[in-house]
Protein backbone atom coordinates (compact mmCIF):
# COMPACT_ATOMS: atom_id res chain seq x y z
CA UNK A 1 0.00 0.00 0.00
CA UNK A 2 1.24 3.34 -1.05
CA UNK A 3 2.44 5.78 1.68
CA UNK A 4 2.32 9.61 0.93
CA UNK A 5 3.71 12.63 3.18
CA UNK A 6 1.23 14.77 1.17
CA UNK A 7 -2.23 13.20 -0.61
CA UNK A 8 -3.79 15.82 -2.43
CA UNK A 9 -7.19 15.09 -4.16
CA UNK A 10 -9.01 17.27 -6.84
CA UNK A 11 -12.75 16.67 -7.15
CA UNK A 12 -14.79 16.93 -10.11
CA UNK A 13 -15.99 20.65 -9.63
CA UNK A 14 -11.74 21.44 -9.09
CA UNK A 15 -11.83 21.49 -5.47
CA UNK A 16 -8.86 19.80 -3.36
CA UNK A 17 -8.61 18.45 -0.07
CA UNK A 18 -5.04 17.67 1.00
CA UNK A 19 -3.85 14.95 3.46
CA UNK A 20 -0.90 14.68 5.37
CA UNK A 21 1.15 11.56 6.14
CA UNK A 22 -1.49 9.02 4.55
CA UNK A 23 -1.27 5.42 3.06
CA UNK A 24 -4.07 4.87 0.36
CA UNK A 25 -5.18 2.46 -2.16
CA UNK A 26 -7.24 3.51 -5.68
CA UNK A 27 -10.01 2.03 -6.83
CA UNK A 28 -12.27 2.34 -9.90
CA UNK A 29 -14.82 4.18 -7.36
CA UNK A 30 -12.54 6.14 -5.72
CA UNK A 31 -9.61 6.27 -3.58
CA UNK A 32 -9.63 4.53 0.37
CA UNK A 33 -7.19 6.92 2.54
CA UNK A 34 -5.70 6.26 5.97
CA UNK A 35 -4.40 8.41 8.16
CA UNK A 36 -4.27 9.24 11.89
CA UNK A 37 -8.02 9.76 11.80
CA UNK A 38 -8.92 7.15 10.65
CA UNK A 39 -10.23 5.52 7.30
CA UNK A 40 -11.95 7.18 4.59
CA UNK A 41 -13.36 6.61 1.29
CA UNK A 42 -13.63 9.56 -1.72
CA UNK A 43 -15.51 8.85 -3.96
CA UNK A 44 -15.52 12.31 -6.07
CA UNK A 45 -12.06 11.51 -7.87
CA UNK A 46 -11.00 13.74 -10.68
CA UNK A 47 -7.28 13.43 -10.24
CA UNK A 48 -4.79 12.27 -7.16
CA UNK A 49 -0.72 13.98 -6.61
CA UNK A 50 1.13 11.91 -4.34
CA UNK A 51 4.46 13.26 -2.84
CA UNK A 52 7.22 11.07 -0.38
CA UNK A 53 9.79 13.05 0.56
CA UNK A 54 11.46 10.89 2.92
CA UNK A 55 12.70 7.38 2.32
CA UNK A 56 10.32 4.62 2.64
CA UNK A 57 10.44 2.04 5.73
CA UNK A 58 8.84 -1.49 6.02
C-alpha cells in the first residue's frame, strides 16, 4: 500500500482536499485513505498527486 507525506485530491468541480502523512489504495470508485483519523473513502475523484519526501520504511 502506497504511503504519501502529502495526498492531495481534486474533485470533479476542481476542489482539493489535501492529506498529510497518509497510506491509500485507488479504486475504480474512488480512492480509500488512511491516516491518523482514521479511514476514509472519496468517492468524487477527478485526479490524485502523491508526494514522499522521505525514504520509505517497512
Amino acid at each position: 500500500m502506497p504511503h504519501a507525506d502529502t495526498l492531495t485530491v481534486v474533485h470533479h468541480d476542481d476542489t482539493r482536499t489535501r492529506f498529510k502523512d497518509v497510506r491509500y489504495q485507488l479504486h475504480r470508485d474512488g480512492i480509500r485513505i488512511w491516516s491518523d483519523d482514521g479511514e476514509q473513502v472519496v468517492t468524487d475523484v477527478l485526479m490524485t498527486q502523491a508526494y514522499r519526501q522521505r525514504p520509505a520504511t517497512t
